[in-house]
Protein backbone atom coordinates (compact mmCIF):
# COMPACT_ATOMS: atom_id res chain seq x y z
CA UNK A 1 14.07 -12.00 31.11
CA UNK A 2 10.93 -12.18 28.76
CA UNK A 3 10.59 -11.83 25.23
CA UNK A 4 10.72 -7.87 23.51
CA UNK A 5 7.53 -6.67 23.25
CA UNK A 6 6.39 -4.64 20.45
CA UNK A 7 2.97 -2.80 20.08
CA UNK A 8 1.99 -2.19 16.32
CA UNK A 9 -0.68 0.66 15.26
CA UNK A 10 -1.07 1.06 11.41
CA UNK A 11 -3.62 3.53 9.52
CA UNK A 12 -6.87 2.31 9.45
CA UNK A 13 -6.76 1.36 6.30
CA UNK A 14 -6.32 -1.63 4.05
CA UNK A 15 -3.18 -0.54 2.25
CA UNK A 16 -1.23 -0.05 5.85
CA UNK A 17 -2.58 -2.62 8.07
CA UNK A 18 -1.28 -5.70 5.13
CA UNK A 19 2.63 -4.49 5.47
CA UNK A 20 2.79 -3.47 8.93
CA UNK A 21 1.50 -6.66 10.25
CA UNK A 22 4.02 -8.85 8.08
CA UNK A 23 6.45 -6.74 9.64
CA UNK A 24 4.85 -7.76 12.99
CA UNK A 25 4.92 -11.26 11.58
CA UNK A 26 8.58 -10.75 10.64
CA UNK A 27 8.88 -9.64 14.50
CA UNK A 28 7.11 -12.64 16.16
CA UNK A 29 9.87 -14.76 13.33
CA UNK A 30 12.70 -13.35 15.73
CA UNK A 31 11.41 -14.08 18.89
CA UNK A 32 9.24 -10.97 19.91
CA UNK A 33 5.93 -10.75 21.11
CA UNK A 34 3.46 -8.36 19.15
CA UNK A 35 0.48 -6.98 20.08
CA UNK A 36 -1.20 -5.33 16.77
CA UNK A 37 -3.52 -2.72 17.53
CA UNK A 38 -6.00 -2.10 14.67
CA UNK A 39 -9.12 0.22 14.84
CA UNK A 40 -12.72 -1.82 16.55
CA UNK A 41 -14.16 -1.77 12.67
CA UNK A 42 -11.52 -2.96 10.97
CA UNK A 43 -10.26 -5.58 13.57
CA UNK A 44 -13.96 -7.14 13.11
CA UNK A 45 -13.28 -6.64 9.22
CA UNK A 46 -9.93 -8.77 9.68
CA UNK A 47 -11.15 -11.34 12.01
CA UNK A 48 -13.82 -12.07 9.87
CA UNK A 49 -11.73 -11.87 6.65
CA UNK A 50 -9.56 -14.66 8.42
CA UNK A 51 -9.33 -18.47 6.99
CA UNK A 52 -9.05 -21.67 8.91
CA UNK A 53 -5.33 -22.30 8.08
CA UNK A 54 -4.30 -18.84 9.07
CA UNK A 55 -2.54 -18.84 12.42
CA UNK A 56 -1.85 -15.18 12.53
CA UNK A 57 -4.08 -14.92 15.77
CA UNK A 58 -2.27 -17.05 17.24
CA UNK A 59 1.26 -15.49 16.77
CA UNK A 60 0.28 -12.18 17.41
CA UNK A 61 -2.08 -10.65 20.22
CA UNK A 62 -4.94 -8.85 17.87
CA UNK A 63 -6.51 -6.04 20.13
CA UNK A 64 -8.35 -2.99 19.05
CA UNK A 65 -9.20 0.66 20.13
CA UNK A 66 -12.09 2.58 18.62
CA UNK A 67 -11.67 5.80 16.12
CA UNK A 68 -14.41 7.54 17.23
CA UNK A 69 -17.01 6.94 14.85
CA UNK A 70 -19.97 5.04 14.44
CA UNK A 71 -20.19 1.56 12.88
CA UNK A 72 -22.11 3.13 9.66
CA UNK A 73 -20.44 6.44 9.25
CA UNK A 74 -18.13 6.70 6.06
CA UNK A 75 -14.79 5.68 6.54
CA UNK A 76 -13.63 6.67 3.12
CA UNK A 77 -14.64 10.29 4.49
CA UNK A 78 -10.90 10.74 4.99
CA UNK A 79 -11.36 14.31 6.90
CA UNK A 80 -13.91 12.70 9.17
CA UNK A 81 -12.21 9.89 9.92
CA UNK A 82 -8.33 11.55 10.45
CA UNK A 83 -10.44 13.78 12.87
CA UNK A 84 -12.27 11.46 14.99
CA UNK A 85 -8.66 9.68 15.08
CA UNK A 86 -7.39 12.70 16.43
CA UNK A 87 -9.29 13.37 18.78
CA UNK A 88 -10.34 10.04 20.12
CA UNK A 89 -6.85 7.51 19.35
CA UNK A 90 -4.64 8.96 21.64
CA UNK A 91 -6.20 8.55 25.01
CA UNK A 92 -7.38 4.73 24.09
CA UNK A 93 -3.98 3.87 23.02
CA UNK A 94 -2.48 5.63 26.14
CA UNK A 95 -5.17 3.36 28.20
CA UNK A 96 -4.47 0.20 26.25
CA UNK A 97 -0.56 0.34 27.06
CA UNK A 98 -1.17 1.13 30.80
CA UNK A 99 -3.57 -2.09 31.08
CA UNK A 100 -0.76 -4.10 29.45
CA UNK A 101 1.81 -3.24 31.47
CA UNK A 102 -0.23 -3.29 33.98
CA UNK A 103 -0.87 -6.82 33.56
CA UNK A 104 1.44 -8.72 31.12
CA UNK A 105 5.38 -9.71 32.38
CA UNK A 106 6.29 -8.45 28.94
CA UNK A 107 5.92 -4.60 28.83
CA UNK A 108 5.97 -2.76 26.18
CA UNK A 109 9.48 -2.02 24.71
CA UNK A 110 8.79 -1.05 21.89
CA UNK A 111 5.91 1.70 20.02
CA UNK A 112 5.63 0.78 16.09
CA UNK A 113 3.45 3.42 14.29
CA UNK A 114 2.42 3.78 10.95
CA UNK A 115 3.99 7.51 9.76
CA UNK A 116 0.43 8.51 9.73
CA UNK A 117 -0.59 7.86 13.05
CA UNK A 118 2.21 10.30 14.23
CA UNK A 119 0.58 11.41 16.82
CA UNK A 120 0.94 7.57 18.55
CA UNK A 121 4.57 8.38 18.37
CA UNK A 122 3.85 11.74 20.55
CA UNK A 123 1.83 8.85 23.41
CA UNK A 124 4.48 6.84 23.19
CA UNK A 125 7.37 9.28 23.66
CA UNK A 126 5.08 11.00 26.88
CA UNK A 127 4.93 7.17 28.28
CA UNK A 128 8.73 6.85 27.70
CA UNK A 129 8.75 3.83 25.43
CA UNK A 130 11.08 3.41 22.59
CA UNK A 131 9.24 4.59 19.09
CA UNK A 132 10.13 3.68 15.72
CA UNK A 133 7.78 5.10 12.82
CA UNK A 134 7.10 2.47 10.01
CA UNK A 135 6.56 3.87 6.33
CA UNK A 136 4.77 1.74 4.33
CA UNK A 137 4.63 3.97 1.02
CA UNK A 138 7.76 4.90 -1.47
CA UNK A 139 10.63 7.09 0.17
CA UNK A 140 9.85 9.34 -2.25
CA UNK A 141 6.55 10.05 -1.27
CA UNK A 142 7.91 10.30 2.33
CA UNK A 143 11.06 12.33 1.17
CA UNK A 144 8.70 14.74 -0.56
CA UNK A 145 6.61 15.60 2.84
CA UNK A 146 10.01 16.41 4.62
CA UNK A 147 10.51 18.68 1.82
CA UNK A 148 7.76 20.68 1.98
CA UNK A 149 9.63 23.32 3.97
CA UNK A 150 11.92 23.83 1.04
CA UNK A 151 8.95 23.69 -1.72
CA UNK A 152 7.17 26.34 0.36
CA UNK A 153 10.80 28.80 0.49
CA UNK A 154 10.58 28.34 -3.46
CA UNK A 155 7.09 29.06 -3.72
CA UNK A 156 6.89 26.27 -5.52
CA UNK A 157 3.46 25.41 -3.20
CA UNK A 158 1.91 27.70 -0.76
CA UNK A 159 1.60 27.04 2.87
CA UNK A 160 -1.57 25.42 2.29
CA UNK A 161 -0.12 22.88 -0.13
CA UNK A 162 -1.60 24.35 -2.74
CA UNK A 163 0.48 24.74 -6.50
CA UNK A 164 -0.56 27.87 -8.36
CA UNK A 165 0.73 26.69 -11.75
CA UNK A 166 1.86 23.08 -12.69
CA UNK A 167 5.25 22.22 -13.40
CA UNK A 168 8.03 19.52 -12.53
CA UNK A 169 10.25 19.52 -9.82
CA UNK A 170 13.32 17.62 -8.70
CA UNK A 171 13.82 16.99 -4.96
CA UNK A 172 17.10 16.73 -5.87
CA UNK A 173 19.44 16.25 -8.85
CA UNK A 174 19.70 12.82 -8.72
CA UNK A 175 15.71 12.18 -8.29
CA UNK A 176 13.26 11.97 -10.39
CA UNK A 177 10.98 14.48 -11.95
CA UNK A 178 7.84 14.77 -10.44
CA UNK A 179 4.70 16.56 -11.64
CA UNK A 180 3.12 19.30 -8.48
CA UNK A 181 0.29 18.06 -9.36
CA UNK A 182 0.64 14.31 -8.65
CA UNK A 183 1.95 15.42 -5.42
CA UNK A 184 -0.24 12.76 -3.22
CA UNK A 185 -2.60 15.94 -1.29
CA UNK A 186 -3.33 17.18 -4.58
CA UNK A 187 -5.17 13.58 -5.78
CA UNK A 188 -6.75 13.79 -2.99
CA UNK A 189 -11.12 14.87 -3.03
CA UNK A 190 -11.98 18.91 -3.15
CA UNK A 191 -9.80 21.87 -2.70
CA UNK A 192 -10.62 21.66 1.31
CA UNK A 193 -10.05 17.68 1.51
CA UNK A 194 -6.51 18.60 0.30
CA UNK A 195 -5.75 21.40 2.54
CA UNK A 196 -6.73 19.39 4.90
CA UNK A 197 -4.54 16.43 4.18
CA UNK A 198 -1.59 18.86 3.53
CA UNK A 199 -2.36 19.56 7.43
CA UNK A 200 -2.47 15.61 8.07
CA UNK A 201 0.87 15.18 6.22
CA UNK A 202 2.67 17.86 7.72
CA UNK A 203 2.13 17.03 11.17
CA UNK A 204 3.05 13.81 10.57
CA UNK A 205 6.74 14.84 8.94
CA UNK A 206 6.59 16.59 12.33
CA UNK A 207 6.15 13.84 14.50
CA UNK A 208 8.27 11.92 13.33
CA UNK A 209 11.39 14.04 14.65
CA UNK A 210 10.38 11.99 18.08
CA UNK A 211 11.01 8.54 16.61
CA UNK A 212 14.00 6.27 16.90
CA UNK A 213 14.11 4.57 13.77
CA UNK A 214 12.16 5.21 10.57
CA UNK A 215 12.06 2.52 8.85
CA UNK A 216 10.26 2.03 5.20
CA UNK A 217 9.06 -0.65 2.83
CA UNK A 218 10.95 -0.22 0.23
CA UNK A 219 14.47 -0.92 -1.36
CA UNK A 220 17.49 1.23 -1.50
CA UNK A 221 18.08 -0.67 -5.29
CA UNK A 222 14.44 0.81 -6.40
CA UNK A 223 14.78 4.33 -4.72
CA UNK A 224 18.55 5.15 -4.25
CA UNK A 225 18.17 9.09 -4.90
CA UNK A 226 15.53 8.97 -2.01
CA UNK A 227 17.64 7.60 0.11
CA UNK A 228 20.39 9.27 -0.52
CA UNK A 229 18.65 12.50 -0.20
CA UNK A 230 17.50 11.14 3.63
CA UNK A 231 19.33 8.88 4.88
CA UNK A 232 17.57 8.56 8.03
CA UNK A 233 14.93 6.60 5.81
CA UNK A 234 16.17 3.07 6.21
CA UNK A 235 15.06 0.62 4.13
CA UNK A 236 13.60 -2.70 5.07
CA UNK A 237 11.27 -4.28 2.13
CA UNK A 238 9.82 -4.93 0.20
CA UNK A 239 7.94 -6.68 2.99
CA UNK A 240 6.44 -9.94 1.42
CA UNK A 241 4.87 -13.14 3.21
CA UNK A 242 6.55 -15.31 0.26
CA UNK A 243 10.13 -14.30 1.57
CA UNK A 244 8.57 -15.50 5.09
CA UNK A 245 7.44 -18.32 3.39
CA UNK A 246 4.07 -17.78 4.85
CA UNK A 247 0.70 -15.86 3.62
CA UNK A 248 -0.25 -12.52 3.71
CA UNK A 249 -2.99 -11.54 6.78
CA UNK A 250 -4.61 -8.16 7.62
CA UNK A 251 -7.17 -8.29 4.42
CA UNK A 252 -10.67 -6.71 5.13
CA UNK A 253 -12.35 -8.96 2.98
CA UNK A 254 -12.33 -12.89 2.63
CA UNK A 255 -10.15 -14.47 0.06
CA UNK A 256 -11.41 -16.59 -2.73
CA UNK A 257 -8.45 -18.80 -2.94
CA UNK A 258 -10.60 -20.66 -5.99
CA UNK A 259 -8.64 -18.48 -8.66
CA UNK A 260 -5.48 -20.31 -7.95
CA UNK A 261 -7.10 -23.78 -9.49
CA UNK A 262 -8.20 -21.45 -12.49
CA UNK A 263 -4.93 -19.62 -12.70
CA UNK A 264 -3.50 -23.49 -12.67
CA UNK A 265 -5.28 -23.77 -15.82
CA UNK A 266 -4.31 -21.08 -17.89
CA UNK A 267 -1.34 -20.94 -19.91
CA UNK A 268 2.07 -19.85 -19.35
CA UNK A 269 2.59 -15.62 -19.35
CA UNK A 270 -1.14 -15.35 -20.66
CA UNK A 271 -3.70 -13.75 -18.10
CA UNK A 272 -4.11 -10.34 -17.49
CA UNK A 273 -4.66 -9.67 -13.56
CA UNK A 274 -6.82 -7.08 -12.76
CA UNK A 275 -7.35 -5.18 -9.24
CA UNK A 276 -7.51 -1.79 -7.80
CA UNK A 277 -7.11 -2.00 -4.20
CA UNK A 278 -9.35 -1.25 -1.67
CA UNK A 279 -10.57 2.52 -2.24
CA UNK A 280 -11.15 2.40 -5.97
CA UNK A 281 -14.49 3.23 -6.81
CA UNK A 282 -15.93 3.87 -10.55
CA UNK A 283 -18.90 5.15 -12.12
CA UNK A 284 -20.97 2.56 -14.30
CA UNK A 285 -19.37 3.99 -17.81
CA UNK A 286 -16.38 3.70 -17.10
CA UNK A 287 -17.05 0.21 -15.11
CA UNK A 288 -18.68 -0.92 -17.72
CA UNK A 289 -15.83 0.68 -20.59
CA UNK A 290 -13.20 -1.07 -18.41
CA UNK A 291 -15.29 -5.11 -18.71
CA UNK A 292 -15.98 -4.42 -22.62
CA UNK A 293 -12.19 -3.83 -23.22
CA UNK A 294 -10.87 -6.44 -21.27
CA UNK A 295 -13.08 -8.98 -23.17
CA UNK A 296 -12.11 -6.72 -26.27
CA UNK A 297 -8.32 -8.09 -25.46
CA UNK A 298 -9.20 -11.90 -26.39
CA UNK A 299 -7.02 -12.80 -23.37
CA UNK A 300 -7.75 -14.54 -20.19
CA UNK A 301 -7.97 -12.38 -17.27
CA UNK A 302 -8.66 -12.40 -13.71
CA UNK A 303 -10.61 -9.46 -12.35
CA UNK A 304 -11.08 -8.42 -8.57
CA UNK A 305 -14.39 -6.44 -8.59
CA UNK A 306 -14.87 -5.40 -4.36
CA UNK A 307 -18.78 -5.18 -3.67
CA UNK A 308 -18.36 -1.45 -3.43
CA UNK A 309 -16.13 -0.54 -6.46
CA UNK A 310 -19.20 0.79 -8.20
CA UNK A 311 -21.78 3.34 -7.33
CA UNK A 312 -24.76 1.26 -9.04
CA UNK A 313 -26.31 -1.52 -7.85
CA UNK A 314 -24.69 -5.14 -8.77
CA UNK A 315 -25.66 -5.60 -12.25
CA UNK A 316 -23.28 -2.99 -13.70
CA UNK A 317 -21.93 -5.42 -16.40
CA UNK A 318 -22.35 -4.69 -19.86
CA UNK A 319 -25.41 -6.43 -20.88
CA UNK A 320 -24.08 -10.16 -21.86
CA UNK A 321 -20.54 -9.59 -20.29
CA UNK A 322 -20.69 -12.31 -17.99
CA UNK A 323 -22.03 -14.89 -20.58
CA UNK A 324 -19.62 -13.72 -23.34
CA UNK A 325 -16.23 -14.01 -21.10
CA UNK A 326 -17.02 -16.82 -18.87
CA UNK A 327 -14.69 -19.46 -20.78
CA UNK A 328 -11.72 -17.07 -20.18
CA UNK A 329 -12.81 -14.26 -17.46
CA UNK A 330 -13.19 -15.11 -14.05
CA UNK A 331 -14.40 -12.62 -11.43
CA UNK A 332 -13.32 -12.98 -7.75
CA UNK A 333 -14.60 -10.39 -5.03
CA UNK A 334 -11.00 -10.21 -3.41
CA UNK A 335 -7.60 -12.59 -4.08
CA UNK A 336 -5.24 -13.74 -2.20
CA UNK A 337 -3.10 -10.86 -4.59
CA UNK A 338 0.71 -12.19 -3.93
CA UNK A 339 -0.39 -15.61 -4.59
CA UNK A 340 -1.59 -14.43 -7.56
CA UNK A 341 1.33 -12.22 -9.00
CA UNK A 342 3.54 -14.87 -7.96
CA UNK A 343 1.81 -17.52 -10.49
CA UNK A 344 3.43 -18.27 -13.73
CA UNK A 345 0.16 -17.70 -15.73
CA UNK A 346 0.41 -13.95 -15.02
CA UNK A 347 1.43 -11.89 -17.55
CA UNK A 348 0.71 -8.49 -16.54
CA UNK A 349 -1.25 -6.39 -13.66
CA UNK A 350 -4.11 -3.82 -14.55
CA UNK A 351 -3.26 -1.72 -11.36
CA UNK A 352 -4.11 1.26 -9.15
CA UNK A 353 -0.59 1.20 -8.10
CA UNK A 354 -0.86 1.25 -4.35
CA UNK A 355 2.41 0.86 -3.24
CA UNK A 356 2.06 -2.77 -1.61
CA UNK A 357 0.99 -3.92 -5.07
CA UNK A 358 3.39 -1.83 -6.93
CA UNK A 359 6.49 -3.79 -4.44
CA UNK A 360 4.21 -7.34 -4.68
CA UNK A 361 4.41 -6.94 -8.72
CA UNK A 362 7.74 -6.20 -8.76
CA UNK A 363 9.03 -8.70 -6.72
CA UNK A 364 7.18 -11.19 -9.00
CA UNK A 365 8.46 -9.49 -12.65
CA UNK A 366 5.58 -8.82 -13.37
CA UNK A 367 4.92 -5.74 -15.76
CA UNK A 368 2.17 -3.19 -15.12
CA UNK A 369 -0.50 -1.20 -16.94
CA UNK A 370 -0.91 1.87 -14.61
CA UNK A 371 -4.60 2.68 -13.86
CA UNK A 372 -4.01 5.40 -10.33
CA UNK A 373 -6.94 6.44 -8.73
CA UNK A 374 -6.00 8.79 -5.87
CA UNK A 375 -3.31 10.17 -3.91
CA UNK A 376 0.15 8.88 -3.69
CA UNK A 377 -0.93 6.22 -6.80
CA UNK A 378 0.03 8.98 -9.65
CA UNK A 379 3.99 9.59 -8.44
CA UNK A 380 4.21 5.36 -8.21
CA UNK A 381 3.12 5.70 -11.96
CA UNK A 382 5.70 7.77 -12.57
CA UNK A 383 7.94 5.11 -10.98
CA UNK A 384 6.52 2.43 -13.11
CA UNK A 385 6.64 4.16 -16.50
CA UNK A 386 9.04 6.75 -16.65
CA UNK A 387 12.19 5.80 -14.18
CA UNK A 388 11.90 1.69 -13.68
CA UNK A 389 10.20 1.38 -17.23
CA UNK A 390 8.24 -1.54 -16.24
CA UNK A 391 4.78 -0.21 -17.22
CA UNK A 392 2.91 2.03 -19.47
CA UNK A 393 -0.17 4.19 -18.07
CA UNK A 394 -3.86 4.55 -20.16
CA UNK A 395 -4.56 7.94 -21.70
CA UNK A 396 -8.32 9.00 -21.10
CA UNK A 397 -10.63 10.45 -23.83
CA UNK A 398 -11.87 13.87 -23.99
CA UNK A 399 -14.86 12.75 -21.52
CA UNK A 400 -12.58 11.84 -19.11
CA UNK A 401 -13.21 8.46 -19.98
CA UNK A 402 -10.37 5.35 -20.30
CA UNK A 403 -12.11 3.77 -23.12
CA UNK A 404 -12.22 -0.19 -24.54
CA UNK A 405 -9.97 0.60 -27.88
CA UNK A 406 -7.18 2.20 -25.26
CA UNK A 407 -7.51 -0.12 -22.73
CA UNK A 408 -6.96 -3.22 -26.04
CA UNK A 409 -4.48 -1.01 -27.23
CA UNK A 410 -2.28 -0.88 -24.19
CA UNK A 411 -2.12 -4.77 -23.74
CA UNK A 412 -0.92 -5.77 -27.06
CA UNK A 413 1.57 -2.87 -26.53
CA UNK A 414 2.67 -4.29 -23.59
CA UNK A 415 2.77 -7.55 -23.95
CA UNK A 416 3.89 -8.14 -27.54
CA UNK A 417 7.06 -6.80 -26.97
CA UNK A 418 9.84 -8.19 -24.59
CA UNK A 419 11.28 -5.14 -23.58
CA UNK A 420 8.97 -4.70 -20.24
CA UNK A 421 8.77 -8.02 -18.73
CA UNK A 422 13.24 -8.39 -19.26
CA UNK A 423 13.24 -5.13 -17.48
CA UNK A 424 10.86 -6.19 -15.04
CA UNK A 425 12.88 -9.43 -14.23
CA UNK A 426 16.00 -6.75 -13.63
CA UNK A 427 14.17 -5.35 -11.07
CA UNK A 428 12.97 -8.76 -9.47
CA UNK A 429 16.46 -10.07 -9.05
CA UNK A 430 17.34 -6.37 -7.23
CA UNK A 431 14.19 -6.57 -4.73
CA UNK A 432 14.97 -10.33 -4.15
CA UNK A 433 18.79 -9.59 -3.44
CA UNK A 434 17.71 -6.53 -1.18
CA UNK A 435 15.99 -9.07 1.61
CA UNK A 436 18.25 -11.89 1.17
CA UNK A 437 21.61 -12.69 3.88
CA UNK A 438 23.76 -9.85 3.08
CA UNK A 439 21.10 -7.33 1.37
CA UNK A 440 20.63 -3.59 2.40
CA UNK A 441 17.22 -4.00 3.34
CA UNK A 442 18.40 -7.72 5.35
CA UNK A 443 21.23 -5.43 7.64
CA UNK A 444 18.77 -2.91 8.48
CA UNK A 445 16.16 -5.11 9.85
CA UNK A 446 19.01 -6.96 11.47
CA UNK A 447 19.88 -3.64 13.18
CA UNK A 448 16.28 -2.67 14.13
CA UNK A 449 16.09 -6.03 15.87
CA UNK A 450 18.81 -5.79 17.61
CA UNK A 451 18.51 -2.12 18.65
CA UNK A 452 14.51 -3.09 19.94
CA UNK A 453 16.88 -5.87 21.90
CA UNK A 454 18.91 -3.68 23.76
């Protein structure tokens, strides 16, 4: 008998392709075979973004469908893009399993889809393959798209998603309080953009009714009220290459690994890390607000600036910046991020709060200052600040503007004190106990593997 096959398809996007192929990594650990199925553009994006010592092509089979649109069109355009997915995905995907198991010993056994490719979970189910939907975002987030039925009977949204007056909400009694408008459509681009995704996230919650398992990356020790509230949510993270004892793959851009000899460098608990994902995109003032109060802070820090996290052209520095800061700032185009929160010379994360680096920062004890950008990134703030109390978030001027003196401010507030990093050490020990021999998140995956066995 051959090996279990499982076929992987995250969101095209950089925030779901990283966790859902360490799970496939996690997979190939056990004695499966993987095929990973990313998008043409970004499969060229991770190829390319791929170093010498990183074997990941050779543990998993890396194949790739298109989405439907052209090489230069927008894929930040999230309506464009979740269209052309929509309408182009499903047949490919439907091709690419019959000309594997039309050729390989090993069919497919098993259909792993991101939650918001829910529709591959509808291909997989009309091909008769076992289907288990992968959430790679907080069960909360997840737990609050399954309750959209309920928010809608309470007119607490209408059945376009939409909140006609702002106010906080509990899922239920023993969750937190959430704001309707941090509700992850609503942070989401123009009135129609949101509508839209409402659509998107509704179908999905749909979909999902046709899966097997639904599995998250999260812990039951971070988010107990969300599970407890769905219990068909089954924690399995938090997902991280260090408890593989391996490195992360999947990035779209190429790592500069150099920051690891300057991080070696730098004192104990003393540099301020600095990254906003791979979406983030500012204006020059605030760019330009955000370099003058880091060197403001008189602290060492490590910034990721992305070639495209700024409208202008490259010189969007403060005039001098570079000069001034270059015995204590260095500036990488991408890191190699869990590397980097796992260093002792960290002492806090300037963050978006993207759920992989919201689990990667935790499971390091590292404390946060909370810098969201779009959708789900406002409700993990509210994670960080108000129920885990590992972070504080920046409050913006009456420009809209997060300015230098707040940004100071902030740091020495979080960093003078002990109060965040103990707490955030709590909450190391629980993530690190959730994946070890005996840990919630440990049994599940144990199950999962087993049931994909059968």
């Amino acid at each position: 008998m051959g090996k279990p096959h499982v076929l992987a398809i995250p969101y095209p996007a950089q925030g779901h392709v990283i966790p859902l192929l360490e799970l496939a990594q996690w997979l190939v650990k056990h004695g499966f075979k993987v095929t990973f199925v990313n998008t043409d553009f970004n499969h060229e994006r991770v190829l390319n973004a791929l170093s010498g010592e990183d074997d990941v092509g050779d543990q998993i089979h890396l194949v790739s469908i298109p989405d439907g649109l052209e090489s230069q069109e927008d894929r930040n355009d999230l309506v464009k893009l979740t269209q052309s997915i929509f309408q182009v995905m499903p047949g490919k995907l439907e091709e690419l399993i019959e000309k594997i198991n039309g050729s390989d010993d090993n069919m497919i056994t098993c259909l792993v889809a991101d939650e918001n490719m829910g529709w591959a979970l509808e291909v997989a189910q009309k091909m008769q393959i076992s289907r288990a939907a992968f959430w790679p975002a907080s069960a909360a987030l997840l737990a609050l798209a399954f309750s959209i039925p309920q928010l809608i009977d309470k007119e607490i949204i209408e059945h376009d998603g939409i909140s006609t007056r702002s106010q906080m909400i509990q899922l239920s009694p023993s969750m937190p309080v959430m704001s309707t408008e941090n509700f992850a459509w609503a942070r989401i681009g123009d009135l129609p953009t949101q509508k839209f995704i409402f659509e998107f996230v509704t179908r999905n919650a749909k979909s999902v009714e046709v899966a097997d398992w639904l599995i998250c990356n999260s812990a039951r020790q971070l988010e107990p009220a969300a599970f407890e509230l769905f219990p068909n949510i089954l924690p399995i993270g938090p997902l991280l290459a260090s408890n593989r004892l391996g490195s992360s793959s999947g990035n779209f851009w190429p790592e500069d690994s150099t920051c690891l000899e300057w991080l070696d460098q730098q004192p104990a608990n003393s540099v301020i890390y600095v990254a906003f994902g791979s979406f983030t995109v500012f204006d020059q003032s605030q760019f330009q607000e955000l370099a003058l109060g880091l060197e403001h802070t008189n602290r060492p820090f490590l910034w990721v600036v992305r070639p495209d996290i700024t409208y202008e052209a490259d010189d969007a520095y403060p005039k001098g910046f570079k000069e001034r800061v270059e015995t204590r700032g260095r500036l990488v185009g991408w890191a190699p991020q869990q590397k980097v929160l796992s260093h002792p010379s960290i002492a806090c994360f300037l963050s978006h709060c993207g759920w992989n680096s919201t689990m990667e920062s935790l499971s390091n004890g590292v404390p946060f200052l909370c810098w969201p950008y779009f959708a789900d990134q406002f409700l993990n703030e509210e994670y960080i600040c108000d129920v885990w109390k590992v972070g504080l978030g920046f409050k913006r001027d009456e420009t809209g503007i997060i300015g230098r003196g707040e940004i100071k401010e902030k740091v020495e507030q979080l960093l003078c004190g002990k109060t965040f990093k103990t707490r955030a050490m709590e909450l190391k020990e629980a993530a690190a106990e959730s994946v070890k021999e005996g840990g919630c998140s440990h049994n599940n995956f144990k199950k999962f593997i087993e049931w994909v066995k059968a």
